[in-house]
Protein backbone atom coordinates (compact mmCIF):
# COMPACT_ATOMS: atom_id res chain seq x y z
CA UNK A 1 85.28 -112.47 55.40
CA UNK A 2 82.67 -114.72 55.25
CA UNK A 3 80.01 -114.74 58.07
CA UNK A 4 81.02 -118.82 59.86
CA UNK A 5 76.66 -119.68 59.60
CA UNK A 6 75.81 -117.73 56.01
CA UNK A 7 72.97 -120.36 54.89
CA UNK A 8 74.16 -122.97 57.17
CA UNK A 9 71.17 -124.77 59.63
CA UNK A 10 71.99 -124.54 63.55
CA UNK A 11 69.69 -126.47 65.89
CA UNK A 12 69.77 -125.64 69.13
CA UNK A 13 68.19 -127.53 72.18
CA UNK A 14 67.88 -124.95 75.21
CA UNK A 15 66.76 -121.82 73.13
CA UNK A 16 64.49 -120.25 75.19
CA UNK A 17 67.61 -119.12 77.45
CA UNK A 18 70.95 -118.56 78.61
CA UNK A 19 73.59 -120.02 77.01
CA UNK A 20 71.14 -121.49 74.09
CA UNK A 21 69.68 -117.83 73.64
CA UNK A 22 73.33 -116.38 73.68
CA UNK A 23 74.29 -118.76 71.02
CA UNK A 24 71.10 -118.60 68.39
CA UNK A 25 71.40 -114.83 68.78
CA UNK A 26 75.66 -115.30 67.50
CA UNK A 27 74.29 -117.28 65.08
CA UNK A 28 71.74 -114.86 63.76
CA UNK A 29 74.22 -112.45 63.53
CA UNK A 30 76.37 -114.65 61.10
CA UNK A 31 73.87 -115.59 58.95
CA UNK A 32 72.71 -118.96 60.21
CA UNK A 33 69.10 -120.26 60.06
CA UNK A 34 67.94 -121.14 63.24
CA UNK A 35 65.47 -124.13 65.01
CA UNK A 36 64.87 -123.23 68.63
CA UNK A 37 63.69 -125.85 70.81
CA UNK A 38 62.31 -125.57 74.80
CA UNK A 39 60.41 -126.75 76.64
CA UNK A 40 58.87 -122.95 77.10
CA UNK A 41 57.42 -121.50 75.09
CA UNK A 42 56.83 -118.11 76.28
CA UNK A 43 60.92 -118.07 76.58
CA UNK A 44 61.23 -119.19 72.85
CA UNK A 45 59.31 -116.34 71.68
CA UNK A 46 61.18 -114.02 73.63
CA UNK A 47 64.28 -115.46 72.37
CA UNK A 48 63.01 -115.28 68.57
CA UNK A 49 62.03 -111.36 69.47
CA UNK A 50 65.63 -110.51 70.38
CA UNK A 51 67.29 -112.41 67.63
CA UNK A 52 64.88 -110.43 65.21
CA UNK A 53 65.41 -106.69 66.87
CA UNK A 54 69.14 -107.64 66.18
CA UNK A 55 68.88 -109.43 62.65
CA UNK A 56 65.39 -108.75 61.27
CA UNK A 57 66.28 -111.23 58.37
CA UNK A 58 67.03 -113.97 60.76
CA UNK A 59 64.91 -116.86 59.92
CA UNK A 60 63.97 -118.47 63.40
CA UNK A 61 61.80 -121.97 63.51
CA UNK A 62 60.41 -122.51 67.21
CA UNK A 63 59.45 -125.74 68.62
CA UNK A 64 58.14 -126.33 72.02
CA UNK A 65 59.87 -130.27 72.93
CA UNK A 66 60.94 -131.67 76.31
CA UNK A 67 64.04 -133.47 75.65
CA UNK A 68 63.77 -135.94 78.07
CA UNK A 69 60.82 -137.48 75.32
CA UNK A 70 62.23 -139.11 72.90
CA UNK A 71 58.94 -138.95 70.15
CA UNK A 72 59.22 -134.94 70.96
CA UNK A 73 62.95 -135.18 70.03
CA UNK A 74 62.33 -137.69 66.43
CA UNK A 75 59.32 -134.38 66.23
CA UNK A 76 62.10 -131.71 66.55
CA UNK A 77 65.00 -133.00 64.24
CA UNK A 78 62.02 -133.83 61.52
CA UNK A 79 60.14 -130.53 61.86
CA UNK A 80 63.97 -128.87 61.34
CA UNK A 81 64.64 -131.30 58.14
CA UNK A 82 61.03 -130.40 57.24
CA UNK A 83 61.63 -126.69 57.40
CA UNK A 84 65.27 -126.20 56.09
CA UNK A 85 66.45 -130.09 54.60
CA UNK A 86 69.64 -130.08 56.63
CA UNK A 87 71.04 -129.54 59.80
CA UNK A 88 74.41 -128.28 60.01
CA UNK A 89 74.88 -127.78 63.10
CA UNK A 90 73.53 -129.10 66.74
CA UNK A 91 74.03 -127.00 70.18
CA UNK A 92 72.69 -130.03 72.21
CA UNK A 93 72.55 -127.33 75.05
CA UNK A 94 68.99 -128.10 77.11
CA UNK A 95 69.58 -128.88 81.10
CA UNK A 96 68.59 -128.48 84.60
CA UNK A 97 70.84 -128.53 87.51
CA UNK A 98 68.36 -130.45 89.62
CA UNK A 99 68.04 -129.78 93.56
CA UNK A 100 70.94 -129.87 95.93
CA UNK A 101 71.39 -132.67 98.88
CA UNK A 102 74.13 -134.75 99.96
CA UNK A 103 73.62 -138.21 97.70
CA UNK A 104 72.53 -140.49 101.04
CA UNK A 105 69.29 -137.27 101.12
CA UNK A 106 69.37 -137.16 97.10
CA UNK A 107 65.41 -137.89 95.97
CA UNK A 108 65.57 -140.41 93.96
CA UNK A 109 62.97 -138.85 91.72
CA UNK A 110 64.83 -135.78 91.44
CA UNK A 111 68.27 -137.96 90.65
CA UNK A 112 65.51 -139.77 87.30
CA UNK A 113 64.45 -136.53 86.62
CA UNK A 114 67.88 -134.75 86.20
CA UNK A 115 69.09 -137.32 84.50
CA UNK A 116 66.61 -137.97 81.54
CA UNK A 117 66.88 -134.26 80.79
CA UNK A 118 70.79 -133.39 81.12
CA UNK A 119 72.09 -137.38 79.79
CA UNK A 120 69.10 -139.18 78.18
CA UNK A 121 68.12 -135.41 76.35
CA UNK A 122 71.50 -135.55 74.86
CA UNK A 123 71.76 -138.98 74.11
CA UNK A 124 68.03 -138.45 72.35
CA UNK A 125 69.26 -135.13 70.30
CA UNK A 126 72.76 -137.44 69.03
CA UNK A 127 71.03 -140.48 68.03
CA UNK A 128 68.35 -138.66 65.82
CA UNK A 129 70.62 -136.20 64.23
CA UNK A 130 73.80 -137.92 64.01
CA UNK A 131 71.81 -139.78 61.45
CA UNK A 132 70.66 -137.39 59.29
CA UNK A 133 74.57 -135.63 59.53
CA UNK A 134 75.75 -139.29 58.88
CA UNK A 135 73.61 -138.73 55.82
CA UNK A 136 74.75 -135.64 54.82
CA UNK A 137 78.42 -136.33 54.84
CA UNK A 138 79.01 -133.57 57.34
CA UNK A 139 77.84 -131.80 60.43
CA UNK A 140 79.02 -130.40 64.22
CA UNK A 141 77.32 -131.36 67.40
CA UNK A 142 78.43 -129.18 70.29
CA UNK A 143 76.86 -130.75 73.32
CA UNK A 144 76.83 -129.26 76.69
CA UNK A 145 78.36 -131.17 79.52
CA UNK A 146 80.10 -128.78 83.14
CA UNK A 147 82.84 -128.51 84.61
CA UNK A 148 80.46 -130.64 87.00
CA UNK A 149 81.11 -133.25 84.02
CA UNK A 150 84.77 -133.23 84.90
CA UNK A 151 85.01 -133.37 88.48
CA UNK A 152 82.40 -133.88 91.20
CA UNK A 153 81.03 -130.49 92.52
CA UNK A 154 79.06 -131.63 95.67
CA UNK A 155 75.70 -131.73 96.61
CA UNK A 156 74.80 -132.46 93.06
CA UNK A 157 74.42 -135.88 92.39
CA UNK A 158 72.14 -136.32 89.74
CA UNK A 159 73.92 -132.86 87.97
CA UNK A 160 77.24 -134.68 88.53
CA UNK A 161 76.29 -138.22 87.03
CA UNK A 162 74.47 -136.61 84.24
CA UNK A 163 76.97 -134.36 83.01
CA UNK A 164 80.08 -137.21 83.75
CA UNK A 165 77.70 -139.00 80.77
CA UNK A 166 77.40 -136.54 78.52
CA UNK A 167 81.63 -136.63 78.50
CA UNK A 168 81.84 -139.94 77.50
CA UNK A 169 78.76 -139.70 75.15
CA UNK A 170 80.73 -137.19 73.32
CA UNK A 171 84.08 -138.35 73.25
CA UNK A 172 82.45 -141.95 72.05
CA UNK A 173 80.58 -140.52 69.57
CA UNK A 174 83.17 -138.54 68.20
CA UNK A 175 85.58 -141.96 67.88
CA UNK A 176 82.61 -143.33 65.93
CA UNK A 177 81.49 -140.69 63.58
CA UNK A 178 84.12 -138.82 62.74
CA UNK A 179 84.97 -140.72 59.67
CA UNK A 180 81.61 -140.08 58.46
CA UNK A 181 82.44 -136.05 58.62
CA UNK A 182 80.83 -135.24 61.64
CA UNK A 183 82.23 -133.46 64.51
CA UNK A 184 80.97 -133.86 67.97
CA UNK A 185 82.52 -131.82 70.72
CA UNK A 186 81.41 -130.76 73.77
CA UNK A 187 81.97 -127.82 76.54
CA UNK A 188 82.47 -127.52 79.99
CA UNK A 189 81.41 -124.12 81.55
CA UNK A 190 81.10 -123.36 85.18
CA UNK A 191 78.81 -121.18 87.22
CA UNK A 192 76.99 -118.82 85.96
C-alpha cells in the first residue's frame, strides 16, 4: 500500500512541538513534504532534526511566523507555494492556552492575546490557503479546536472563546468550500 503523503505538501502551523511535531514526524514517515511553521525557532530545528534521524529523505521547509500576524501568515503560505507549488494539506495546529482566572479576574490583555493566536491564527492560516486549495481543485485543512471548543472548561476564558470559534470557523468553512474539493475538519483533543 501506498504511503497516505507520498509527494503530497503538508503545512503545518505549530511545528516546533507537540501535537504539530507528532504530526510532521507521521507525515515524514509517509512520504509527505513538509513546511513547519513557529513562532520558535530553536523548537523548529529540533523538530526538523527528529523528523530527519527518522526519515533522512524527508524534505522539511522551516519558517519562523507568529500566527497571530497576518503579513507573517500571506509570508508562510507563499514561501510553501514558493518552495513546493502546492499545498495539500494544512494542520492549522498553532495555540496557547493563555493564563487561568475566573472571567470577572480574566486580563483583558491576556483574553486579546489568546485570542489572536488560537481564533484570529486560524482564521489567518484558512483565508490564505483556502485560496490557493480553491485553486487547486483540492486540499484538507485539519484545524485544531479542544474539547474546550465544545464545552466550557473553567477558568479559561479566552481558551474557551477562542477554541468555541475555531468550531464554527470550521464547520462554516467546510459548508462553503466543499464544493470546490476542499475538506476542512477539525479536532477536539483534551489534556495533555
Amino acid at each position: 500500500m501506498e504511503p497516505r503523503f507520498n509527494g503530497k505538501t503538508v503545512l503545518i502551523t505549530g511545528g516546533g512541538s507537540g501535537l504539530g511535531r507528532a504530526a510532521a514526524l507521521q507525515v515524514a514517515k509517509e512520504g509527505g513534504k513538509l513546511s513547519l511553521v513557529d513562532l520558535n525557532n530553536e523548537t523548529l530545528e529540533e523538530s526538523k532534526q527528529l523528523i530527519q534521524t527518522d526519515v533522512p529523505e524527508a524534505e522539511v521547509l522551516l519558517i519562523t511566523a507568529d500566527v497571530s500576524k497576518e503579513e507573517d501568515v500571506q509570508a508562510y503560505v507563499k514561501k510553501t507555494i514558493d518552495t513546493y507549488g502546492e499545498i495539500n494539506g494544512f494542520f492549522n495546529n498553532a495555540g496557547v492556552e493563555g493564563k487561568q482566572n475566573l472571567t470577572e479576574a480574566y486580563g483583558s490583555d491576556e483574553f486579546r492575546k489568546v485570542v489572536d493566536v488560537n481564533l484570529n491564527g486560524v482564521f489567518y492560516g484558512m483565508k490564505y490557503v483556502l485560496e490557493v486549495m480553491k485553486r487547486q481543485g483540492a486540499g484538507t485543512i485539519v484545524n485544531t479546536a479542544s474539547v474546550g471548543g465544545i464545552r466550557g472548561v473553567g477558568n479559561q476564558s479566552g481558551y474557551a472563546a477562542s477554541k468555541h470559534g475555531v468550531v464554527g470557523l470550521t464547520k462554516n468553512s467546510g459548508i462553503e468550500y466543499g464544493q470546490y474539493g476542499v475538506s476542512v475538519k477539525a479536532i477536539a483533543p483534551g489534556a495533555f
